[in-house]
Protein backbone atom coordinates (compact mmCIF):
# COMPACT_ATOMS: atom_id res chain seq x y z
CA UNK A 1 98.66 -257.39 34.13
CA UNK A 2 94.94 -257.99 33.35
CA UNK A 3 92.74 -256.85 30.34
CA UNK A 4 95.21 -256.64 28.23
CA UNK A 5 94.15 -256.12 24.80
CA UNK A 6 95.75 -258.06 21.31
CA UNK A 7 97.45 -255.82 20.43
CA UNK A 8 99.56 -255.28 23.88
CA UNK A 9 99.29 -258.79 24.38
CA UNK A 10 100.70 -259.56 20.93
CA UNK A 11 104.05 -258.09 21.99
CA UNK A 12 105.31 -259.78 25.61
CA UNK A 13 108.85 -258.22 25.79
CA UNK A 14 106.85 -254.71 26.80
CA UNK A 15 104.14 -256.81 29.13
CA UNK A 16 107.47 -258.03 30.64
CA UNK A 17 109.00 -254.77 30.89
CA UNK A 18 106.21 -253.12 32.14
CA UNK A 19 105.64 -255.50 34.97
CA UNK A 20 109.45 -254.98 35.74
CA UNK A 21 109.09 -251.20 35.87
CA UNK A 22 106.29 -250.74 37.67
CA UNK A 23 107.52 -253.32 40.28
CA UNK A 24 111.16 -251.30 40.33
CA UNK A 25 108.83 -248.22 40.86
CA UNK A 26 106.66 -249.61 43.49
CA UNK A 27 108.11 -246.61 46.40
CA UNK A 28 110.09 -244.31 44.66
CA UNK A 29 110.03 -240.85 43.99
CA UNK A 30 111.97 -237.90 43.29
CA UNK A 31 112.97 -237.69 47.01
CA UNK A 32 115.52 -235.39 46.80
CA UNK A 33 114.28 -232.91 45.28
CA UNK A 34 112.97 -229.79 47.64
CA UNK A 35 115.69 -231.50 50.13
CA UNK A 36 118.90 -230.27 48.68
CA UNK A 37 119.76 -227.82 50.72
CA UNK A 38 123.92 -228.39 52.05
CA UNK A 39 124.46 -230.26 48.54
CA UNK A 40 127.32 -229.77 46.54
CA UNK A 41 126.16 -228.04 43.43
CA UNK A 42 126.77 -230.51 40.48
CA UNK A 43 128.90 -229.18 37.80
CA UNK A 44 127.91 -228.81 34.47
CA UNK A 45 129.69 -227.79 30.89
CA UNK A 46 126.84 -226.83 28.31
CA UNK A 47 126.69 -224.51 24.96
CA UNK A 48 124.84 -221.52 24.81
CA UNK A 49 122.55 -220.67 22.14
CA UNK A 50 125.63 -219.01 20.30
CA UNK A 51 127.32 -222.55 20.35
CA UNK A 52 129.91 -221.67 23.27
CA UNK A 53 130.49 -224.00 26.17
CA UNK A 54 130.04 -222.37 29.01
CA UNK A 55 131.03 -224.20 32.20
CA UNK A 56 128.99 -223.26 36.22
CA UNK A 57 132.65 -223.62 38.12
CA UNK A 58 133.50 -220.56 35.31
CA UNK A 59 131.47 -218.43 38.13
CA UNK A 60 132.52 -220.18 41.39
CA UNK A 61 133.87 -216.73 42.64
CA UNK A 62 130.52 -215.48 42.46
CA UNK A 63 128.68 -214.63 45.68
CA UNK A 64 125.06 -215.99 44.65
CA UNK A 65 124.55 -218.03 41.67
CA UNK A 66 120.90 -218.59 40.54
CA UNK A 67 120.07 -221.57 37.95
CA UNK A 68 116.45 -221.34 35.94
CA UNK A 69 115.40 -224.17 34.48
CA UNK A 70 113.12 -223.21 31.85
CA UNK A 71 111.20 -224.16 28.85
CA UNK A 72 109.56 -222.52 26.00
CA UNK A 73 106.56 -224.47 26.43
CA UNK A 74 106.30 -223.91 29.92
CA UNK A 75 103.65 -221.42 30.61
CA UNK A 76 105.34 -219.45 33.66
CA UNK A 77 109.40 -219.85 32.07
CA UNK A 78 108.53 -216.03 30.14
CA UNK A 79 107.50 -214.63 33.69
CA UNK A 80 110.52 -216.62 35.58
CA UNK A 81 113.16 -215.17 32.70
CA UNK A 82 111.77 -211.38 33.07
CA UNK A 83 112.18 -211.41 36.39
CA UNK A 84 115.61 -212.67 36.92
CA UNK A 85 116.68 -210.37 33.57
CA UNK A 86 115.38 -207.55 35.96
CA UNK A 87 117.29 -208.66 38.96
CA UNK A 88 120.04 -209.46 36.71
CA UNK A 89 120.82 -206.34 35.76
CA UNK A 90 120.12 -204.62 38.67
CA UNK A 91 122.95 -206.49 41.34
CA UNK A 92 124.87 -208.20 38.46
CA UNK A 93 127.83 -205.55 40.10
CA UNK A 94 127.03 -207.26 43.62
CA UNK A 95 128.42 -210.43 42.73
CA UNK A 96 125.17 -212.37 41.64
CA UNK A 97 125.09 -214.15 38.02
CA UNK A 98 121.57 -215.67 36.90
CA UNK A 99 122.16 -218.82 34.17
CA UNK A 100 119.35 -219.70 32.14
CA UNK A 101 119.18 -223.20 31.23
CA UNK A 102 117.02 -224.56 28.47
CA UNK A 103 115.27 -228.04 29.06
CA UNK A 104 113.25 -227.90 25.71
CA UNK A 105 113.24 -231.42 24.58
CA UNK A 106 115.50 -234.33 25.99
CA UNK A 107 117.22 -234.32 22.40
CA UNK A 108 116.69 -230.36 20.80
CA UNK A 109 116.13 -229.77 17.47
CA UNK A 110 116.72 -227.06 15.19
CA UNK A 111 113.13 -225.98 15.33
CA UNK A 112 113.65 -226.24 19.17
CA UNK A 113 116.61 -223.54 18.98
CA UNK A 114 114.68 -221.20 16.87
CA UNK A 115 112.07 -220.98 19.20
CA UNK A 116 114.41 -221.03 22.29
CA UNK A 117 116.45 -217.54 20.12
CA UNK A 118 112.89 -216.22 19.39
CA UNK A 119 112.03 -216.48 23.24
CA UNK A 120 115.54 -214.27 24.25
CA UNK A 121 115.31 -212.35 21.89
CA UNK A 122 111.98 -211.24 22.45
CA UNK A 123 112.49 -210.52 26.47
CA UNK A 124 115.88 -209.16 25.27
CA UNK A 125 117.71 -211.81 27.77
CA UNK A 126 121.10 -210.69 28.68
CA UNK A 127 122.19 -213.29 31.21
CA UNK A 128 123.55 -216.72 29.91
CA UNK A 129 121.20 -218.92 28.26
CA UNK A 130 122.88 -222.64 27.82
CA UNK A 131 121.00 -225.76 25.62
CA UNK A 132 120.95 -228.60 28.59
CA UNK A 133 120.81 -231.44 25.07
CA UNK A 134 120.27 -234.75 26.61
CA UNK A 135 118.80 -233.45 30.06
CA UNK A 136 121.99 -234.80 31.85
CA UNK A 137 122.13 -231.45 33.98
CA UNK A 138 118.02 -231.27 34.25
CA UNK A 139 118.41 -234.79 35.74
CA UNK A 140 121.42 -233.77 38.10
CA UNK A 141 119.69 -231.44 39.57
CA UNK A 142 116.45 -233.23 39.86
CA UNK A 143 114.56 -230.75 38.64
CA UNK A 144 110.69 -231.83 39.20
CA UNK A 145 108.89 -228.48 37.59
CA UNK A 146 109.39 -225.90 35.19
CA UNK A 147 110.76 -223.35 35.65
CA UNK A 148 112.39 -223.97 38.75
CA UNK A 149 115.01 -222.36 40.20
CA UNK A 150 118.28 -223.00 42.23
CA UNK A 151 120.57 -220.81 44.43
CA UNK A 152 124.24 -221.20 44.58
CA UNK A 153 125.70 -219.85 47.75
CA UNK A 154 129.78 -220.91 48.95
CA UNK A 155 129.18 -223.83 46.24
CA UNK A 156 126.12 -225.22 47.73
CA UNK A 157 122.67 -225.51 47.16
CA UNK A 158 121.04 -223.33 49.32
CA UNK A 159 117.62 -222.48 47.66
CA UNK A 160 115.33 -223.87 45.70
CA UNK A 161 111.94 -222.72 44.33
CA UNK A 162 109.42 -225.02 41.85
CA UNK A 163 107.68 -223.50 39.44
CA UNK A 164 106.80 -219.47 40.05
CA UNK A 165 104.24 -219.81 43.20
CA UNK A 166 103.65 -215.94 44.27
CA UNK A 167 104.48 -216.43 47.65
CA UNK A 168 107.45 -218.83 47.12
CA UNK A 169 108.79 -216.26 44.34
CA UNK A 170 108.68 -213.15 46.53
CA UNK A 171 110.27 -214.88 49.42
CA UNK A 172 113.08 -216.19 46.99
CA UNK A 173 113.90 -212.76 45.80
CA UNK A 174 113.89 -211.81 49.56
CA UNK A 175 116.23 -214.31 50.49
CA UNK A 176 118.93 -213.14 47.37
CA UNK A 177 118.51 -210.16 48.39
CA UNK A 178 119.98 -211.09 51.97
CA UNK A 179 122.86 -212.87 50.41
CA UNK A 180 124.24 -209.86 48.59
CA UNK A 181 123.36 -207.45 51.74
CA UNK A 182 120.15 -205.72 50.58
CA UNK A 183 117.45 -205.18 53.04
CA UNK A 184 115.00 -208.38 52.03
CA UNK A 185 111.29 -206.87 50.69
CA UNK A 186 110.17 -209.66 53.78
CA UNK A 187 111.48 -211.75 56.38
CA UNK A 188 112.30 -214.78 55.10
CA UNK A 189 113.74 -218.04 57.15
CA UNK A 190 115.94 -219.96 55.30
CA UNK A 191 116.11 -223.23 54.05
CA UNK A 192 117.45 -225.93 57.28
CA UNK A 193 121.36 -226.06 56.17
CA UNK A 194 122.63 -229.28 57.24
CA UNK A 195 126.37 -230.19 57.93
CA UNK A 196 128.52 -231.80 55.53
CA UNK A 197 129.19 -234.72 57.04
CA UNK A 198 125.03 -235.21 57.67
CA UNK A 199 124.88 -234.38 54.06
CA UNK A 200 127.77 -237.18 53.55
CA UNK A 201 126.34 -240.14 55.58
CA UNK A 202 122.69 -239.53 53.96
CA UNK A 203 124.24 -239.60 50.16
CA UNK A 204 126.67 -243.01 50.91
CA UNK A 205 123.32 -244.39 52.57
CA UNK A 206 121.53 -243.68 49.46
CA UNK A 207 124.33 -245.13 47.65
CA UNK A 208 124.50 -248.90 49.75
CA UNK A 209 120.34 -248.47 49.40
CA UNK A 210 120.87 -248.51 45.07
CA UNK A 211 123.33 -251.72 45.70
CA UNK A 212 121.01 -253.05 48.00
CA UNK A 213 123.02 -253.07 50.85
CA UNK A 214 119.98 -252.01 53.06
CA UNK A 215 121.82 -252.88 56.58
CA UNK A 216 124.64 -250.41 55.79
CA UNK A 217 122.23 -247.81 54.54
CA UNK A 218 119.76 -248.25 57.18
CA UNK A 219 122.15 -247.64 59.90
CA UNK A 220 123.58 -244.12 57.51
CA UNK A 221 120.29 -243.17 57.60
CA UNK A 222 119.60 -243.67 61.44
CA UNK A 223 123.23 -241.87 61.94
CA UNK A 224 122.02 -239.02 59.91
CA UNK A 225 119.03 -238.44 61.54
CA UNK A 226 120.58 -238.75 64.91
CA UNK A 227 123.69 -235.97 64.21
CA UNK A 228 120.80 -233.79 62.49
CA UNK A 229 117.40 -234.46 63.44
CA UNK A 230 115.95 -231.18 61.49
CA UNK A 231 117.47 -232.96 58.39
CA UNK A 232 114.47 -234.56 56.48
CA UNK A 233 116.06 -236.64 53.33
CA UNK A 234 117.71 -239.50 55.52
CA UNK A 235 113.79 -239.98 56.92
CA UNK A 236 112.42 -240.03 53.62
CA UNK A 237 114.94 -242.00 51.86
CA UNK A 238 114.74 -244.94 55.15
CA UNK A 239 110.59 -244.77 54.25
CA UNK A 240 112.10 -245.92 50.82
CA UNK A 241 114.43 -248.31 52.50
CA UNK A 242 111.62 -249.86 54.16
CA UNK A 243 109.32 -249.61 51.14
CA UNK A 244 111.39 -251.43 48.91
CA UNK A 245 111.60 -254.10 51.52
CA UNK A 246 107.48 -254.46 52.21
CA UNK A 247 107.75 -252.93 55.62
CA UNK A 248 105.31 -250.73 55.03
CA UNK A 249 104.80 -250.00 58.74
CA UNK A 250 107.87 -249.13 59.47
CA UNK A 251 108.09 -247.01 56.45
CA UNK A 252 105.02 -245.22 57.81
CA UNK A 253 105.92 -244.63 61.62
CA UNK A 254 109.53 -243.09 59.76
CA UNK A 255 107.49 -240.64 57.48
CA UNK A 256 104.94 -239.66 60.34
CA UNK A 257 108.60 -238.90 62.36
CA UNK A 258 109.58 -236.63 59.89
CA UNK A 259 106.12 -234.82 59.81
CA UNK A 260 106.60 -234.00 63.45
CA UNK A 261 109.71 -232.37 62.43
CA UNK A 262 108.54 -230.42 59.86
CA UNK A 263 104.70 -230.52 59.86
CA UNK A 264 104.03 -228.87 56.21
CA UNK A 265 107.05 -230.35 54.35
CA UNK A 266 105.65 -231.33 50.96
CA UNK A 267 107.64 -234.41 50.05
CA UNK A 268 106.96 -236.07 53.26
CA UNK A 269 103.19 -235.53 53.10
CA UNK A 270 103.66 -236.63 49.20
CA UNK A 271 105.03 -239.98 50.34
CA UNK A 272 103.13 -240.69 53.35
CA UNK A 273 100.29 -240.27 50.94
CA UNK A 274 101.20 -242.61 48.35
CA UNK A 275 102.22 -244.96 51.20
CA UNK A 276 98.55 -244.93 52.68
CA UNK A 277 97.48 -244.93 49.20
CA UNK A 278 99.51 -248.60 48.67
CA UNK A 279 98.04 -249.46 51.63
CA UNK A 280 94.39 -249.31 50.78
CA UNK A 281 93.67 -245.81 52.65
CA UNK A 282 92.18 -243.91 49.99
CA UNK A 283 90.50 -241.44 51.56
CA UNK A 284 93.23 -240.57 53.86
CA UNK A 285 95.74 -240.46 50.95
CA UNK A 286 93.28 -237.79 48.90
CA UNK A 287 93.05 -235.89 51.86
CA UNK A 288 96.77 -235.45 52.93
CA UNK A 289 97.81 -235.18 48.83
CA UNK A 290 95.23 -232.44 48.37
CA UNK A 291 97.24 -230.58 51.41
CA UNK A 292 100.72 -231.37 49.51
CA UNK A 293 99.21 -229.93 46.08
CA UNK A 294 97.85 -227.09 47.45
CA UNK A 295 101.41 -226.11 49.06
CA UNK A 296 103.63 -226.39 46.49
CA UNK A 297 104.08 -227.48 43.03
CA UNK A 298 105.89 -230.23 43.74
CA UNK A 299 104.90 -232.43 40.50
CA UNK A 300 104.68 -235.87 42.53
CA UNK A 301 102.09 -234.67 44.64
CA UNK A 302 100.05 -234.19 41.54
CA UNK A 303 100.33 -237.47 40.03
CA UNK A 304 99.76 -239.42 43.32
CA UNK A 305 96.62 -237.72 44.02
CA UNK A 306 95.54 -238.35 40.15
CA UNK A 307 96.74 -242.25 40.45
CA UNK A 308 94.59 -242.20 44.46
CA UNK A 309 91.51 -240.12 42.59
CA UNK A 310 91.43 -243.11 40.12
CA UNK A 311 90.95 -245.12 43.05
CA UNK A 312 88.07 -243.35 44.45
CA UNK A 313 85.75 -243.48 41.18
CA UNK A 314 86.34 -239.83 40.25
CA UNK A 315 88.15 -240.36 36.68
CA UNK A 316 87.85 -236.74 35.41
CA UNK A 317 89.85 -235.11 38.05
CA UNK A 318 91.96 -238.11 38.19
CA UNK A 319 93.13 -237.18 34.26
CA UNK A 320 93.18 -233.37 35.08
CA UNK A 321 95.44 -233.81 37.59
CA UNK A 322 97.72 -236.28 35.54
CA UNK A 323 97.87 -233.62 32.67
CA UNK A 324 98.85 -230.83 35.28
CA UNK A 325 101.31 -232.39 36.32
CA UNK A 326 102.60 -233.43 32.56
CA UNK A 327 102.90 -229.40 32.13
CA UNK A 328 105.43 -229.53 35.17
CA UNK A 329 107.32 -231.85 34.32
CA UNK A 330 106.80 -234.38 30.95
CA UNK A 331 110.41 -235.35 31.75
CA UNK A 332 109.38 -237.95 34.63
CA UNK A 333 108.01 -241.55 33.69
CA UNK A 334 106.16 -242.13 36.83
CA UNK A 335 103.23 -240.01 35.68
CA UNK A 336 102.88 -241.73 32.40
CA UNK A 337 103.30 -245.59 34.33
CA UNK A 338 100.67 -244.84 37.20
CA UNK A 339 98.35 -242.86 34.57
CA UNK A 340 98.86 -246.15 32.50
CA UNK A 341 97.45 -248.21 35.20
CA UNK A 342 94.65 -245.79 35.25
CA UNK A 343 94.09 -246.75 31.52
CA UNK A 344 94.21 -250.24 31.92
CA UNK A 345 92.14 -250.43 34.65
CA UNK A 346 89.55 -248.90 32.73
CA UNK A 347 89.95 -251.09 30.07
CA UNK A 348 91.25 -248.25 27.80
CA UNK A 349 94.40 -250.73 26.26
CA UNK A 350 95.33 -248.70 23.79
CA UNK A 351 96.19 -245.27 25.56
CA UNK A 352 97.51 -247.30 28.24
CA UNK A 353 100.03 -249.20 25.51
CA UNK A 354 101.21 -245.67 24.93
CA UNK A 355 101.93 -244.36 28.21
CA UNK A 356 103.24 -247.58 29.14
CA UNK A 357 105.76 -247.08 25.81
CA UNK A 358 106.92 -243.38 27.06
CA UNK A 359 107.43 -244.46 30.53
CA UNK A 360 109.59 -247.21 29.42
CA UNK A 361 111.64 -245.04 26.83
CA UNK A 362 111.63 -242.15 30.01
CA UNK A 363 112.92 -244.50 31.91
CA UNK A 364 116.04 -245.44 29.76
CA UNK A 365 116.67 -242.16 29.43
CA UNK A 366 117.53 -241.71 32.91
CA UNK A 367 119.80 -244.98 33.09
């Protein structure tokens, strides 16, 4: 790294770990999430705020299950957890149960369970709220905003919705309505279900990709994509593939593939921005991650167009956009790292130290 001041220099072991980190974070992001439709819903055991363990596969004979991630310091969780208590208690009889689960802090205090009892109490929450203490289920989900929620249907992830966009939300509450037999408030198409087996051969790729066997998961991913061409995760997690291995035009032609699939899919346009980013397009990356931000809060999009505004001279925005996407989701260390770089490349060593410190202990966390 250069310009690094005496104090950062004084300590190598986090120069070296920093340099490691960033390198192991050179093309990845949160891929999967926004692409989980056809997954298996991970289980989870967790106590509610009364101490209790409640466990999801307890409601597996459910028809819809909906999972809100929420936090009290999340600006939109107290609209998110009215609305659901609403639908709640209107079609709880039709087979639907709502779970609330609390993402507070990755280790919650007791201060942290006051104000999480204060919060349901207040709204006068009657649905199950559980303490996710560690973030394991948070992480399992990969949860990239708060609130965000997740629909349950047969055992699969069929549904997913960032944050509390107003269009998003009412077409959500649309499509629930359609699983229990309502008539919808709008049409709504749903989410591209893929088959198991496509679902299968994309998650063993992944797995061969984290061991670094890139031939087997290369031709997964190719298999995938072939048996299910509407299915976008196998094209965004070969981009990786070729990422990680410097092909950067390969990774490219893959995510532009994938665009003529599905022309507005956020995480696509995310990466392909970041990738001309990498690639010394600037311009092109602002204009294609202003086009992901403005679809979706999908927290990713944020920070890459605050690390490629950097880039392009225009520092204020560059930090607005960092802190914006902090108040999605404080939970992932690639915001702090590239905001880090920001710092140091502006010669300001000490705030970069510090977001170079929680990226690192962010990071851990995860592994």
């Amino acid at each position: 790294m250069k310009h690094i001041n005496k104090r950062v220099r004084s300590n190598p072991v986090i120069i070296f770990i920093s340099i490691i980190f960033f390198i192991s974070f050179t093309y990845v992001a949160n891929a999967q999430a926004l692409l989980q439709a056809g997954r298996e819903a991970p289980n989870f055991s967790l106590k509610n705020i009364d101490g209790k363990k409640i466990s999801l596969s307890r409601y597996s004979k459910k028809k819809v299950i909906v999972i809100l991630f929420w936090a009290t310091w999340s600006i939109n969780s107290p609209k998110a957890l009215k609305r659901f208590e609403k639908f709640y208690k209107k079609y709880k009889n039709k087979g639907v149960q709502v779970i609330g689960v609390n993402v507070d802090n990755q280790a919650i205090s007791d201060k942290d369970m006051k104000n999480i009892e204060k919060v349901i109490n207040k709204l006068q929450i009657t649905f199950p709220v559980l303490v996710d203490n560690g973030l394991k289920t948070f992480r399992s989900y990969d949860v990239i905003a708060l609130p965000s929620t997740i629909v349950i249907s047969g055992g699969k992830i069929s549904y997913e919705l960032p944050a509390l966009p107003v269009i998003g939300t009412e077409n959500m509450f649309s499509y629930l309505l359609t699983l229990i037999g309502e008539s919808p408030h709008r049409k709504v198409m749903p989410e591209h279900m893929p088959r198991y087996d496509v679902v299968a051969d994309t998650n063993l790729g992944r797995r061969f990709a984290r061991q670094k066997i890139y031939v087997m998961a290369n031709a997964l991913f190719k298999k995938a994509i072939k048996k299910d061409p509407k299915y976008i995760l196998p094209y965004i997690e070969m981009a990786k593939l070729y990422g990680s291995e410097g092909k950067d035009m390969e990774a490219e032609k893959i995510l532009r593939k994938a665009l003529s699939v599905e022309p507005e899919n956020v995480v696509t346009m995310s990466e392909l921005g970041y990738l001309l980013l990498k690639t010394g397009r600037t311009k092109k990356a602002i204009e294609i991650l202003g086009k992901a931000v403005k679809k979706n809060a999908y927290t990713p999009a944020y920070y890459y167009l605050a690390y490629a505004l950097s880039k392009d001279g225009q520092l204020k925005q560059s930090f607005k956009l960092f802190d914006k996407a902090i108040l999605l989701n404080p939970y992932e260390p690639m915001i702090y790292l590239l905001r880090a770089k920001v710092y140091e490349n502006n010669k300001m060593f000490k705030e970069a130290a510090s977001d170079y410190k929680k990226a690192i202990e962010l990071f851990l966390n995860i592994h």
